[in-house]
C-alpha atoms as a PDB file:
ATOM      1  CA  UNK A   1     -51.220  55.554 -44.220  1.00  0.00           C
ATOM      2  CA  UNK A   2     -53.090  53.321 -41.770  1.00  0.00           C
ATOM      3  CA  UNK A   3     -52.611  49.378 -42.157  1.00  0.00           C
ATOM      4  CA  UNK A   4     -55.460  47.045 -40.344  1.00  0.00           C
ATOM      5  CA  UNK A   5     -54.558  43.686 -39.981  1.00  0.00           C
ATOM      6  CA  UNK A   6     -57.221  41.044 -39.252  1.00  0.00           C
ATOM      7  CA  UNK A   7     -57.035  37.824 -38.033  1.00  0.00           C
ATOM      8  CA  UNK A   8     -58.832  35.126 -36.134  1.00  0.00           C
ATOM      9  CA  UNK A   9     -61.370  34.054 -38.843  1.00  0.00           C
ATOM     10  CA  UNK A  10     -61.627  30.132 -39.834  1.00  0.00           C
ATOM     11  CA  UNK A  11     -64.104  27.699 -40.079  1.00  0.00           C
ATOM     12  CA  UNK A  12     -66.183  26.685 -36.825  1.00  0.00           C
ATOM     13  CA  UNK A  13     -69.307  24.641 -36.299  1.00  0.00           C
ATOM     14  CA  UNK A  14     -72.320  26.224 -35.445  1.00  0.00           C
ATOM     15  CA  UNK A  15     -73.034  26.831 -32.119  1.00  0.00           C
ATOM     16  CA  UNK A  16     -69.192  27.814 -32.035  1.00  0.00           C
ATOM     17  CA  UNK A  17     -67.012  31.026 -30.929  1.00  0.00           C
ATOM     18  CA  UNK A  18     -64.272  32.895 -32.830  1.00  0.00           C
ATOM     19  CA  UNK A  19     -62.332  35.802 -31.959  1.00  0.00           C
ATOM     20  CA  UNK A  20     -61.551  38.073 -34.407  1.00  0.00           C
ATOM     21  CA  UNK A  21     -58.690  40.824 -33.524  1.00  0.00           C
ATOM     22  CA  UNK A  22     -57.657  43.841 -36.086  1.00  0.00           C
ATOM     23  CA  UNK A  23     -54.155  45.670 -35.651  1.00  0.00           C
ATOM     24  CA  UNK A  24     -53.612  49.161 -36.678  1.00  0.00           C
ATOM     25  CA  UNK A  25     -51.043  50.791 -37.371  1.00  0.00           C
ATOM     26  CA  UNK A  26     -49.908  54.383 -36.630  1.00  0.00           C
ATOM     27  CA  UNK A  27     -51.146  56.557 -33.658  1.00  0.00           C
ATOM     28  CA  UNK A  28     -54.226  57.489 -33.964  1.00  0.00           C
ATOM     29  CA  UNK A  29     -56.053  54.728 -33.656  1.00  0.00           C
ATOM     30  CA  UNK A  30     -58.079  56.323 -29.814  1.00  0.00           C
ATOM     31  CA  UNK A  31     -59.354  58.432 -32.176  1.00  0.00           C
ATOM     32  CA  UNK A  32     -61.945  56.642 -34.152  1.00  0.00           C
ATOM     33  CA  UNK A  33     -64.681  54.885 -33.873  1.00  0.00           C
ATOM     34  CA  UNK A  34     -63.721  50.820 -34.885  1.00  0.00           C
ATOM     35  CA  UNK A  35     -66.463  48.972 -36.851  1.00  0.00           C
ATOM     36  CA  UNK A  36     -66.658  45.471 -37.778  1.00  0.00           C
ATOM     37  CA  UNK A  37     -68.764  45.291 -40.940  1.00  0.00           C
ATOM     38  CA  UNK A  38     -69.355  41.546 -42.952  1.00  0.00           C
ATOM     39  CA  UNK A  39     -70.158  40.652 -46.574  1.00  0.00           C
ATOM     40  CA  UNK A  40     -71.792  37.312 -47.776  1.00  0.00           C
ATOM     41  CA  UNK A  41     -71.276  36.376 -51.189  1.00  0.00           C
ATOM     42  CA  UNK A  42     -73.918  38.178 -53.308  1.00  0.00           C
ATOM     43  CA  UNK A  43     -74.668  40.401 -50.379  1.00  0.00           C
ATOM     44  CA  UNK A  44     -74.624  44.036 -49.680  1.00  0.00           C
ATOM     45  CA  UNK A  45     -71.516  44.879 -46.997  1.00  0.00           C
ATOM     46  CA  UNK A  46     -73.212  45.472 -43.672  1.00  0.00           C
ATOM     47  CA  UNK A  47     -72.200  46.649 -39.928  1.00  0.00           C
ATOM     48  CA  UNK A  48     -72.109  44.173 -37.452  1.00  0.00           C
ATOM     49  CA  UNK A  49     -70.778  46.235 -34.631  1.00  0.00           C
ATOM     50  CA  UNK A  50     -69.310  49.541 -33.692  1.00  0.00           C
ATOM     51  CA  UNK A  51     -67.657  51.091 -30.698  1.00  0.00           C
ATOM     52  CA  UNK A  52     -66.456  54.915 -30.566  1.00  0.00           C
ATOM     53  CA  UNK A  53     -63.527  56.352 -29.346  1.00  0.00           C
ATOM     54  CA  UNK A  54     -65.797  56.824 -26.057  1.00  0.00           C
ATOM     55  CA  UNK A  55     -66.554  52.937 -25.318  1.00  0.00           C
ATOM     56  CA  UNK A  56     -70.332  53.333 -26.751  1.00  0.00           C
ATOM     57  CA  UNK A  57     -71.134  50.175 -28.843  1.00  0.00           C
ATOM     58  CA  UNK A  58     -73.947  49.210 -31.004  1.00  0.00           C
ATOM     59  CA  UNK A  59     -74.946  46.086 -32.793  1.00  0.00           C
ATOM     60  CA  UNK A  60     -77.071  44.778 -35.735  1.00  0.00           C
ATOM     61  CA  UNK A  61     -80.289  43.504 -34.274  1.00  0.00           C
ATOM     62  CA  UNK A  62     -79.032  40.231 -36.172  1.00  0.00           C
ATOM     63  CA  UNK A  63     -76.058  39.844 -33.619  1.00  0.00           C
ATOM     64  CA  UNK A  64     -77.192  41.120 -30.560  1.00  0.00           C
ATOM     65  CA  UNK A  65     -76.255  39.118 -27.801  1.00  0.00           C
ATOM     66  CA  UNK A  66     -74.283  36.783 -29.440  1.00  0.00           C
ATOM     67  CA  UNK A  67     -71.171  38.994 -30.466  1.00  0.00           C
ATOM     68  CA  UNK A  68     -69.536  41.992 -28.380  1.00  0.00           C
ATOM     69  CA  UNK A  69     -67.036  44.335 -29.811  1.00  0.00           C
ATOM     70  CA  UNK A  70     -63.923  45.754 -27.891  1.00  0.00           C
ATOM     71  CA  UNK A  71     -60.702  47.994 -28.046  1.00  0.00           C
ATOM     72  CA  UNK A  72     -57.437  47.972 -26.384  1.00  0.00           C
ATOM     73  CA  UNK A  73     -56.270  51.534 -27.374  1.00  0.00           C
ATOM     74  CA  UNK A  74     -52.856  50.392 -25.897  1.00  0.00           C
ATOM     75  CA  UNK A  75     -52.693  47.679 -28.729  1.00  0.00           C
ATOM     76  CA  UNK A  76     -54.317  49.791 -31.107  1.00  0.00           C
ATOM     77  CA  UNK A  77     -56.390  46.289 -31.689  1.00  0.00           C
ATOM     78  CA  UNK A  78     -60.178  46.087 -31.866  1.00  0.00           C
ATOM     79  CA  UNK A  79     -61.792  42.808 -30.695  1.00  0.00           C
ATOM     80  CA  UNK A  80     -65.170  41.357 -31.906  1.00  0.00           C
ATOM     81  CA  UNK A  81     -65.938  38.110 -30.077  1.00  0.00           C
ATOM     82  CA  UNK A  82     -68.257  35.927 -31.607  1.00  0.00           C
ATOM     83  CA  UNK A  83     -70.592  33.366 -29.466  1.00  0.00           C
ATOM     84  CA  UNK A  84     -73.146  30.972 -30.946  1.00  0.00           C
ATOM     85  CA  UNK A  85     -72.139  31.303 -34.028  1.00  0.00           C
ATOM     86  CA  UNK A  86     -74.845  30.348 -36.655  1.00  0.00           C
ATOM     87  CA  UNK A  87     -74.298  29.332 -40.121  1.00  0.00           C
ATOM     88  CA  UNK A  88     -75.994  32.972 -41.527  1.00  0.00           C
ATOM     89  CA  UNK A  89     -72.962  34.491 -39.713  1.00  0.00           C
ATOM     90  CA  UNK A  90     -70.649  33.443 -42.436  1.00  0.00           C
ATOM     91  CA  UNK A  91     -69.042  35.891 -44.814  1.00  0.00           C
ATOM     92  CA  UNK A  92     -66.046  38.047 -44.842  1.00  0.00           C
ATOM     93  CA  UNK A  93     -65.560  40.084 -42.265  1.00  0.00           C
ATOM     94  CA  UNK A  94     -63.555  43.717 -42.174  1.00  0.00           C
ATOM     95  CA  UNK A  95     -62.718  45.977 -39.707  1.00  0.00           C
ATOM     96  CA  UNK A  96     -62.878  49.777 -40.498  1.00  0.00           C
ATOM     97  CA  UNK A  97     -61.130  52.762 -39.262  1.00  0.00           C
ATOM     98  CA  UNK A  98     -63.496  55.372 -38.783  1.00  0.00           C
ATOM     99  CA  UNK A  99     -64.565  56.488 -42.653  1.00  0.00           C
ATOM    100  CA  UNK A 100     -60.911  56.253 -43.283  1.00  0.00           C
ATOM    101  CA  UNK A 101     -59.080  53.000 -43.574  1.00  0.00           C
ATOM    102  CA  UNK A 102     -60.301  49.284 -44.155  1.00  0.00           C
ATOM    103  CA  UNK A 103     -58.482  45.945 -43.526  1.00  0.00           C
ATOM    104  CA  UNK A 104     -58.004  43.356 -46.043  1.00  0.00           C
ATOM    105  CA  UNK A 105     -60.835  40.657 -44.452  1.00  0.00           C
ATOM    106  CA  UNK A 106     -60.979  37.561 -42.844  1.00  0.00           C
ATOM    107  CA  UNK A 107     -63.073  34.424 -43.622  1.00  0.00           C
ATOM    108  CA  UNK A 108     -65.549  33.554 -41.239  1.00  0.00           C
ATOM    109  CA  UNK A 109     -67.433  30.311 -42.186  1.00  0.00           C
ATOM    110  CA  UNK A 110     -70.125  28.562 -40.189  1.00  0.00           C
ATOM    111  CA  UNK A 111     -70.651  24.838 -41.107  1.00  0.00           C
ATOM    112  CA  UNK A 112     -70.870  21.613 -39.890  1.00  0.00           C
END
């Protein structure tokens, strides 16, 4: 079974940058396409980013420009770096293993 660990989620002011960085275990990660996907309290889990096993990303339009996404298939680690971050940015946010595996979460909040 694959394990995703996140980290690199805390509290920031806006305008702010975070890194957050999700570990897999096992080796397949090269495989898959990673996604980074968010969930504010009392809102619907969405996609933030993506990136295949090619390189190709995409974003929400709500991100764009602001956050880029990244793997290190020698790390089996996926990367989403976050840049002028806004206080609608905050909610949980999980990594995803193709449609297969899903990490626990980490807390992003946005606040001054």
């Amino acid at each position: 079974q694959v394990q995703l660990v996140e980290s690199g989620g805390g509290l920031v002011q806006p305008g702010g940058s975070l890194r957050l960085s999700c570990a897999a275990s096992g080796n397949i990660f090269s495989i898959y396409t990673m996604g980074w996907y968010r969930q504010a309290p009392g809102k619907q889990r969405e996609l933030v980013a993506s990136i295949s096993s090619g390189g190709s990303t995409n974003y929400a339009d709500s991100v764009k420009g602001r956050f880029t996404i990244s793997r290190d298939n020698a790390k089996n680690t996926v990367y989403l770096q976050m840049n002028s971050l806004k206080p609608e940015d905050t909610a949980v946010y999980y990594c995803r293993l193709g449609f297969v595996a899903w990490g626990q979460g980490t807390q992003v909040t946005v606040s001054s």
